[in-house]
PDB file of N, CA and C in Angstrom:
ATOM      1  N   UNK A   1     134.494 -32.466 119.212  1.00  0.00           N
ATOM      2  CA  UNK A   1     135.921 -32.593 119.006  1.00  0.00           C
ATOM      3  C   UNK A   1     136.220 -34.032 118.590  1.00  0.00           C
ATOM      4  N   UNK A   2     137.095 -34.138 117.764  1.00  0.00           N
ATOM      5  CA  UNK A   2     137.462 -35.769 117.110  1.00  0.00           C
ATOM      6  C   UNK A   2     138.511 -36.177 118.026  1.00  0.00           C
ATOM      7  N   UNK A   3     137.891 -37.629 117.907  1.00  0.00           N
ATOM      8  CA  UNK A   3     138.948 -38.555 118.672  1.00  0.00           C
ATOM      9  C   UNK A   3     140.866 -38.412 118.270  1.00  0.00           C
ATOM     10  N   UNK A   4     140.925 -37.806 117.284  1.00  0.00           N
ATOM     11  CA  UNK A   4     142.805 -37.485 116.933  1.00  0.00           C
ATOM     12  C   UNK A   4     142.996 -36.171 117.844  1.00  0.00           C
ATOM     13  N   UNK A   5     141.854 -35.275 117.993  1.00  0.00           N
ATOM     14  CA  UNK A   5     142.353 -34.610 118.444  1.00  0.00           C
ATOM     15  C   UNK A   5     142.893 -34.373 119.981  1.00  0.00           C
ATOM     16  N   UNK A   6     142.133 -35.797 120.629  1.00  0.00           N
ATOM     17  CA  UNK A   6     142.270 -36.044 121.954  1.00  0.00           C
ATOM     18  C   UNK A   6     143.387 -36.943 122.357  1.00  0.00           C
ATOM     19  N   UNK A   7     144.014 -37.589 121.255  1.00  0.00           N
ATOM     20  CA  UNK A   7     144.493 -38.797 121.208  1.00  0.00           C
ATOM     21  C   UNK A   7     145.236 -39.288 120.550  1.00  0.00           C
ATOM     22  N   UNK A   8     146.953 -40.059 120.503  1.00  0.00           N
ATOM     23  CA  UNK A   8     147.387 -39.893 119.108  1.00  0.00           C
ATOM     24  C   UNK A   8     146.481 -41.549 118.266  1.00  0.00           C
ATOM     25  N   UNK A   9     146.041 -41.145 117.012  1.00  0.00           N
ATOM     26  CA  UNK A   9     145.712 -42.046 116.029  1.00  0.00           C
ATOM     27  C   UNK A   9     146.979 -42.590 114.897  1.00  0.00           C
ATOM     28  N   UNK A  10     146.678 -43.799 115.212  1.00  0.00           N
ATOM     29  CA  UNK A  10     147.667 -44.018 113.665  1.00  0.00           C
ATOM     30  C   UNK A  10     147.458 -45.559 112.955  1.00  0.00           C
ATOM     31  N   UNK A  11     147.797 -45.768 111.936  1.00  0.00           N
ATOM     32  CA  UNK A  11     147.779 -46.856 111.599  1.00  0.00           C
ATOM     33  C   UNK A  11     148.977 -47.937 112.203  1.00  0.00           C
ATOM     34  N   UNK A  12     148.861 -49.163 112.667  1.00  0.00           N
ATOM     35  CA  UNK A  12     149.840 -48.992 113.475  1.00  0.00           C
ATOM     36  C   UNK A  12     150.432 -50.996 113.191  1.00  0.00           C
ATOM     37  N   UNK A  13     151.227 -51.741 112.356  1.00  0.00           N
ATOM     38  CA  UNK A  13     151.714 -52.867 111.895  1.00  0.00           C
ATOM     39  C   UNK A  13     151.347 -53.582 112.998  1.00  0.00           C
ATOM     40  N   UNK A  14     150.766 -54.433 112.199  1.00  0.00           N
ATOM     41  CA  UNK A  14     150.248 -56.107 112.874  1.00  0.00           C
ATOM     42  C   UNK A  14     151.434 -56.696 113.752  1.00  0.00           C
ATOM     43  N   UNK A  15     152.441 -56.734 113.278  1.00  0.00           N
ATOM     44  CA  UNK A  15     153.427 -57.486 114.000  1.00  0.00           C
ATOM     45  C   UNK A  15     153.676 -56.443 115.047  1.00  0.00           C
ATOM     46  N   UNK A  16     153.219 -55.412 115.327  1.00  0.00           N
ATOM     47  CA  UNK A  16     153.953 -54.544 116.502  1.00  0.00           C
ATOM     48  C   UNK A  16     153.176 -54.560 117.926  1.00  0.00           C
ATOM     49  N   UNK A  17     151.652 -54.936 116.984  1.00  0.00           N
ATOM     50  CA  UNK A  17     150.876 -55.363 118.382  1.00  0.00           C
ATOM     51  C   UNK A  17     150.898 -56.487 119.583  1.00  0.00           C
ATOM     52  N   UNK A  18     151.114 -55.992 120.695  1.00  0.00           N
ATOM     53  CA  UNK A  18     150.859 -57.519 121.303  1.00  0.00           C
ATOM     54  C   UNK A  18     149.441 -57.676 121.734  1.00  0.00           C
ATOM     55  N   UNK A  19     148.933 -59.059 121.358  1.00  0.00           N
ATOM     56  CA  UNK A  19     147.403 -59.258 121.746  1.00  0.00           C
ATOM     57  C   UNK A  19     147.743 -59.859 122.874  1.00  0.00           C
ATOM     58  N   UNK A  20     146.716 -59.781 123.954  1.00  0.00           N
ATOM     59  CA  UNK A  20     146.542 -60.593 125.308  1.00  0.00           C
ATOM     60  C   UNK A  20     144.821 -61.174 125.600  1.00  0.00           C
ATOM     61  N   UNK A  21     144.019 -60.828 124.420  1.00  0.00           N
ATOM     62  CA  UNK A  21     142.689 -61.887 123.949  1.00  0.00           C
ATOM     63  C   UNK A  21     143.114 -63.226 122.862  1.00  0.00           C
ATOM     64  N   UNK A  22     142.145 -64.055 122.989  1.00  0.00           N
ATOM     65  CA  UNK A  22     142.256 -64.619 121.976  1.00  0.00           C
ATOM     66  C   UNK A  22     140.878 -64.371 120.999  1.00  0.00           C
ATOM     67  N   UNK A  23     141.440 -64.257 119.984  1.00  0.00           N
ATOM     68  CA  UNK A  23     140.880 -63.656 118.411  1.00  0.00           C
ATOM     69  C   UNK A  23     139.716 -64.811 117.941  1.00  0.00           C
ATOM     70  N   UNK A  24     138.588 -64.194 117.830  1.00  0.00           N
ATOM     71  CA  UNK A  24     137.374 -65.192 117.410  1.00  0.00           C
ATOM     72  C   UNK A  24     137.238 -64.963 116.155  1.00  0.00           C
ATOM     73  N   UNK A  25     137.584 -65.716 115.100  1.00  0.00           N
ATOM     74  CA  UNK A  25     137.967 -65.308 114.097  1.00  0.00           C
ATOM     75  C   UNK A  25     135.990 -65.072 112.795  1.00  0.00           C
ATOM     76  N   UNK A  26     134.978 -65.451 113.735  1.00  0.00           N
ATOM     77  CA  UNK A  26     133.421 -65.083 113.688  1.00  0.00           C
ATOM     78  C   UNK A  26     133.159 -63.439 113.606  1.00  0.00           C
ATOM     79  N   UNK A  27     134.005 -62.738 114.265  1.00  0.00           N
ATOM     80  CA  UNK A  27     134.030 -61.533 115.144  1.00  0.00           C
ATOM     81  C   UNK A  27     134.408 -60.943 114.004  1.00  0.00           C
ATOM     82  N   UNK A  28     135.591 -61.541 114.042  1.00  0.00           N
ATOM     83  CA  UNK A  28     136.330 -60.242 113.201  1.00  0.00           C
ATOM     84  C   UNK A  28     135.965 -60.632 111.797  1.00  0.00           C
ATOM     85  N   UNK A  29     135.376 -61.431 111.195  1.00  0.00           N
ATOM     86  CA  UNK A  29     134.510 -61.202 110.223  1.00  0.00           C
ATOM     87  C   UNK A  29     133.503 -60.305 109.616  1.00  0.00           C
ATOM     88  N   UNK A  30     132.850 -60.336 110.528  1.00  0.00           N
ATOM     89  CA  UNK A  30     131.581 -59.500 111.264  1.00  0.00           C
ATOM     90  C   UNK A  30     131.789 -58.231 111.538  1.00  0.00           C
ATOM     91  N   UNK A  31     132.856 -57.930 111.970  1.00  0.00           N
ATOM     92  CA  UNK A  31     133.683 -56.489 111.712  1.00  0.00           C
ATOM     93  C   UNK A  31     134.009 -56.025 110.390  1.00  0.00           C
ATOM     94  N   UNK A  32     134.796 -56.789 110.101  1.00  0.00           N
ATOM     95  CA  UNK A  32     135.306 -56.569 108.690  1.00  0.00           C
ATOM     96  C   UNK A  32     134.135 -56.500 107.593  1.00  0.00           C
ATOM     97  N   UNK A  33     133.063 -57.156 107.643  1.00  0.00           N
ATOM     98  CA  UNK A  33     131.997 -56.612 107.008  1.00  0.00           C
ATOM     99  C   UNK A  33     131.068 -55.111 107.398  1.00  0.00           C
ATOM    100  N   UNK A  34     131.297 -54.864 108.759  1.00  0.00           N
ATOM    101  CA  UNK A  34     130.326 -53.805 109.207  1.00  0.00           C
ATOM    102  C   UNK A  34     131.623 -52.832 108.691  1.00  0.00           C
ATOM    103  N   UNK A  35     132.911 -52.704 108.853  1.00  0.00           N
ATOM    104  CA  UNK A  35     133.797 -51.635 108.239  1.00  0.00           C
ATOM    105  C   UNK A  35     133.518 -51.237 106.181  1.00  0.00           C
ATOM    106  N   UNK A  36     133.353 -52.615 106.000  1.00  0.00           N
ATOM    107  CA  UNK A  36     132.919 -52.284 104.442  1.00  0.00           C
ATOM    108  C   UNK A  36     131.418 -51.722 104.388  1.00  0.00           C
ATOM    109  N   UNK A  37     130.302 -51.758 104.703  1.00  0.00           N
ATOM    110  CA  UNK A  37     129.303 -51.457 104.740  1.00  0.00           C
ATOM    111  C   UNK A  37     129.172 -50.162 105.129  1.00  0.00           C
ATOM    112  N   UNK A  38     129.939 -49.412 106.235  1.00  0.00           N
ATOM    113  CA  UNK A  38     130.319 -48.037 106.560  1.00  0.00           C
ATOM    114  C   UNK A  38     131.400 -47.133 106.122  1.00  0.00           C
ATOM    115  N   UNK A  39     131.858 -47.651 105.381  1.00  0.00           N
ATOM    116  CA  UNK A  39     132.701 -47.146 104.908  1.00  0.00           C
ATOM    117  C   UNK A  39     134.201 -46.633 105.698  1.00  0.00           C
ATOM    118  N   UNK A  40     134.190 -47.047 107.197  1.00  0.00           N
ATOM    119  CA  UNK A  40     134.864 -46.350 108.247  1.00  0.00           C
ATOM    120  C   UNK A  40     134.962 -47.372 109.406  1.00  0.00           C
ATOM    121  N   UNK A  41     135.827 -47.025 109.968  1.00  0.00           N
ATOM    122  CA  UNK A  41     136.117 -48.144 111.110  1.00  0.00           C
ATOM    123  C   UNK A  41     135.710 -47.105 112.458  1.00  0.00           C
ATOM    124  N   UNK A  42     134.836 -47.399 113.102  1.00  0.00           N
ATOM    125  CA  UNK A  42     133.810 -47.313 114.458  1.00  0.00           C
ATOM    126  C   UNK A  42     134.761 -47.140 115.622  1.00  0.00           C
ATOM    127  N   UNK A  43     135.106 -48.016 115.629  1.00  0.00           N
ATOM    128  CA  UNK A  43     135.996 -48.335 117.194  1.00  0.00           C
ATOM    129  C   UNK A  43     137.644 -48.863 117.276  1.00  0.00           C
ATOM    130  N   UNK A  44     138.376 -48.094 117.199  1.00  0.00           N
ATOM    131  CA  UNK A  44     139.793 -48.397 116.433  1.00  0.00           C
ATOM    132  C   UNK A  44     140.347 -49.446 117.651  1.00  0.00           C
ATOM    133  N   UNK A  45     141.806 -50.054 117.445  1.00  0.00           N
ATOM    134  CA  UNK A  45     142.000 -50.707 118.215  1.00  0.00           C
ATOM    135  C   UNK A  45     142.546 -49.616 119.379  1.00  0.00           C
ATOM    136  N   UNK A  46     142.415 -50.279 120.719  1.00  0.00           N
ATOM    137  CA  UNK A  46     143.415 -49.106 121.744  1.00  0.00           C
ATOM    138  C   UNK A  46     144.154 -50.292 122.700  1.00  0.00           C
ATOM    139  N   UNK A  47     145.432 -49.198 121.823  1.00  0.00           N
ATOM    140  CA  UNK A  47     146.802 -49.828 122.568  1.00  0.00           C
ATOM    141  C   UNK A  47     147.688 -48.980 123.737  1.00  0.00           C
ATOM    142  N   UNK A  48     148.168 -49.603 124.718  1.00  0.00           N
ATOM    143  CA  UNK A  48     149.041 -48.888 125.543  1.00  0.00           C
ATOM    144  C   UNK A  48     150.255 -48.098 124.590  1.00  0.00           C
ATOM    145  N   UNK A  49     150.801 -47.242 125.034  1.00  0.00           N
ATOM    146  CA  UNK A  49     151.824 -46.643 124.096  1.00  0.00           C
ATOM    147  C   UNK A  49     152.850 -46.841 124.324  1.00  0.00           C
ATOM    148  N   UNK A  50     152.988 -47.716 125.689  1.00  0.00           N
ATOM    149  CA  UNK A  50     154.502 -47.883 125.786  1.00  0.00           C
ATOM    150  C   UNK A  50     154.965 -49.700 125.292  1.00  0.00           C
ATOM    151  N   UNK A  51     153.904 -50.266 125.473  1.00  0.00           N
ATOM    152  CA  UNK A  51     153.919 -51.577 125.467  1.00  0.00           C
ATOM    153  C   UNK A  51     153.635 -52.283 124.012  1.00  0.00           C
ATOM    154  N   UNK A  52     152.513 -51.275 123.315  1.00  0.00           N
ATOM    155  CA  UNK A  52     151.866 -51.884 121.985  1.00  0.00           C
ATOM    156  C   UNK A  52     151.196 -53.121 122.335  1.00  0.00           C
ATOM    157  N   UNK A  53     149.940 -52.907 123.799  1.00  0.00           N
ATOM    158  CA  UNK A  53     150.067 -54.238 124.003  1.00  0.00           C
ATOM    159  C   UNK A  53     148.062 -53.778 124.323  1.00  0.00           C
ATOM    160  N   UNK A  54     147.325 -54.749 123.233  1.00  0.00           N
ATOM    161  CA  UNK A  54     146.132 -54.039 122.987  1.00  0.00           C
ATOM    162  C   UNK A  54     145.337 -54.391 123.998  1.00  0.00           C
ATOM    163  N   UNK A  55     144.917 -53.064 124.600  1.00  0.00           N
ATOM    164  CA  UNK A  55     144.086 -53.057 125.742  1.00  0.00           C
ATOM    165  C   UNK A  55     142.566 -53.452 125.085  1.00  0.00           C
ATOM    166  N   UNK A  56     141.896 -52.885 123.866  1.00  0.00           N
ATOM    167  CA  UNK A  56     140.549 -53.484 123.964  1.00  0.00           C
ATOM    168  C   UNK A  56     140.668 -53.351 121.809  1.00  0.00           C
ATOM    169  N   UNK A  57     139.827 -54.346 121.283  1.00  0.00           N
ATOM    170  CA  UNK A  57     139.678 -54.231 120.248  1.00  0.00           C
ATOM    171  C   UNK A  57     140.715 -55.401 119.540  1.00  0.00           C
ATOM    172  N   UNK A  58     140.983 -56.494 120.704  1.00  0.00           N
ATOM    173  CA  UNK A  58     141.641 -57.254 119.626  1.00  0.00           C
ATOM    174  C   UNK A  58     140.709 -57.884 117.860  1.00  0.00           C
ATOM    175  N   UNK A  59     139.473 -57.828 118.238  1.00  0.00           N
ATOM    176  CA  UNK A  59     138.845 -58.362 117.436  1.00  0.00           C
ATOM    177  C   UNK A  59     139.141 -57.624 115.908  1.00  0.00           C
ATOM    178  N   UNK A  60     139.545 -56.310 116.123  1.00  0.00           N
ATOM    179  CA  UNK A  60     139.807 -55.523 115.294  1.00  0.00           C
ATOM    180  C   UNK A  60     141.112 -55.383 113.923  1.00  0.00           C
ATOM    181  N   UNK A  61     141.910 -56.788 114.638  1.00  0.00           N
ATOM    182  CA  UNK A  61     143.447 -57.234 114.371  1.00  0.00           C
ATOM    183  C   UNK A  61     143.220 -58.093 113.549  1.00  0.00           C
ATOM    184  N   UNK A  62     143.276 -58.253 112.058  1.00  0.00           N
ATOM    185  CA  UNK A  62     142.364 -59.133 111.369  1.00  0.00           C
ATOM    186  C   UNK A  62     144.005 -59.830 110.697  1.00  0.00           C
ATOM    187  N   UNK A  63     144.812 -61.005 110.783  1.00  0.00           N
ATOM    188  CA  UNK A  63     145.798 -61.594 110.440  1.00  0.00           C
ATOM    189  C   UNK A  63     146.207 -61.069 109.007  1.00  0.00           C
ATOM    190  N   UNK A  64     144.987 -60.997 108.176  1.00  0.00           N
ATOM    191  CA  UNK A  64     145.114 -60.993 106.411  1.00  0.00           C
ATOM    192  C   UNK A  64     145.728 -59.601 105.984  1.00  0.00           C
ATOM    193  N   UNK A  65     145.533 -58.496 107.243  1.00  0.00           N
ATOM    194  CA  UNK A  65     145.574 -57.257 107.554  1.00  0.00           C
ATOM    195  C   UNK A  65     147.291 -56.986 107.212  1.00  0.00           C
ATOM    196  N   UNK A  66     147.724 -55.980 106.449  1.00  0.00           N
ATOM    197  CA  UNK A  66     149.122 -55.611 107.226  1.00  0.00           C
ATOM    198  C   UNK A  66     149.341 -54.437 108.430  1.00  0.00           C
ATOM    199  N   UNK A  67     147.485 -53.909 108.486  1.00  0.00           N
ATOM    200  CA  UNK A  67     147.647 -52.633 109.621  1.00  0.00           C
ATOM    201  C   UNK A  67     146.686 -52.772 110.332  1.00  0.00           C
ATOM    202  N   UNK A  68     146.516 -51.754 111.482  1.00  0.00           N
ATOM    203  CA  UNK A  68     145.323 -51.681 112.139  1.00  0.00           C
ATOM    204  C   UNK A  68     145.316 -50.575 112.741  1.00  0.00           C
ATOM    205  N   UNK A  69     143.908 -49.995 112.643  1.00  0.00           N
ATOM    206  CA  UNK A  69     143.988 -48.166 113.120  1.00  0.00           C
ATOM    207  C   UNK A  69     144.007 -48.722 114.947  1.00  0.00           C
ATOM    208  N   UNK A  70     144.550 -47.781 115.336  1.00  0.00           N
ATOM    209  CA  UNK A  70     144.784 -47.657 116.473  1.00  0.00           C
ATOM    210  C   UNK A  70     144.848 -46.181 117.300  1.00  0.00           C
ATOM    211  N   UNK A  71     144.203 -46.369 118.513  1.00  0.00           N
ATOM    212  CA  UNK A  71     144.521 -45.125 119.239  1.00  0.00           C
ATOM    213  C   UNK A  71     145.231 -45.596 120.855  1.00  0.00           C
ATOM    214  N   UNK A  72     146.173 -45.026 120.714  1.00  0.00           N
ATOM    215  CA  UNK A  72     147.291 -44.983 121.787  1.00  0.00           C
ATOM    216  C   UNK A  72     146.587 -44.835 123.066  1.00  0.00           C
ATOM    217  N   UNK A  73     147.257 -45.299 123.985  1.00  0.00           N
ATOM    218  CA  UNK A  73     146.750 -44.414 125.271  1.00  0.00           C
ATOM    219  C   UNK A  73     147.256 -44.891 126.222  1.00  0.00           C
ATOM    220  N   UNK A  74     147.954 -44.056 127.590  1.00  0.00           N
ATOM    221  CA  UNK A  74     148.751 -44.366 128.530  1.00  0.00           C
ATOM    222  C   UNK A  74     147.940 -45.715 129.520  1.00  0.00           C
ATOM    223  N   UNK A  75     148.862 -46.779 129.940  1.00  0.00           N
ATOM    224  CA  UNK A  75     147.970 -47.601 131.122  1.00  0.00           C
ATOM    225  C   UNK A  75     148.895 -47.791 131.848  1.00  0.00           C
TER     226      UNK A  75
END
């Protein structure tokens, strides 16, 4: 069973996220190359749904970005 179907997915605006890591900007390089190389993004960001406030995957929040896949989820 796919992760949308367990979960809501969406693309979800940079400015709506709140981060509470700070962003290694090495990382998310390194991401951003392993997403081009796969063609697909692995591990989306996951945000609370009431807060927009990213529980894991800040690395995933790339500034240059205007989106970021995200999967919701109650905390």
């Amino acid at each position: 069973m796919s992760v949308a179907r367990l979960y809501r997915v969406a693309l979800v605006p940079l400015e709506r996220l709140r981060a509470h890591e700070i962003v290694e900007p090495q990382r998310v390089e390194k991401l951003v190359e392993d997403i081009r190389r796969r063609g697909r993004v692995e591990r989306p960001v996951l945000v609370d749904t009431k807060t927009l406030v990213i529980l894991d995957g800040t690395t995933g929040c790339r500034r240059s970005a205007a989106s970021a896949p995200a999967v919701y989820q109650q905390y």
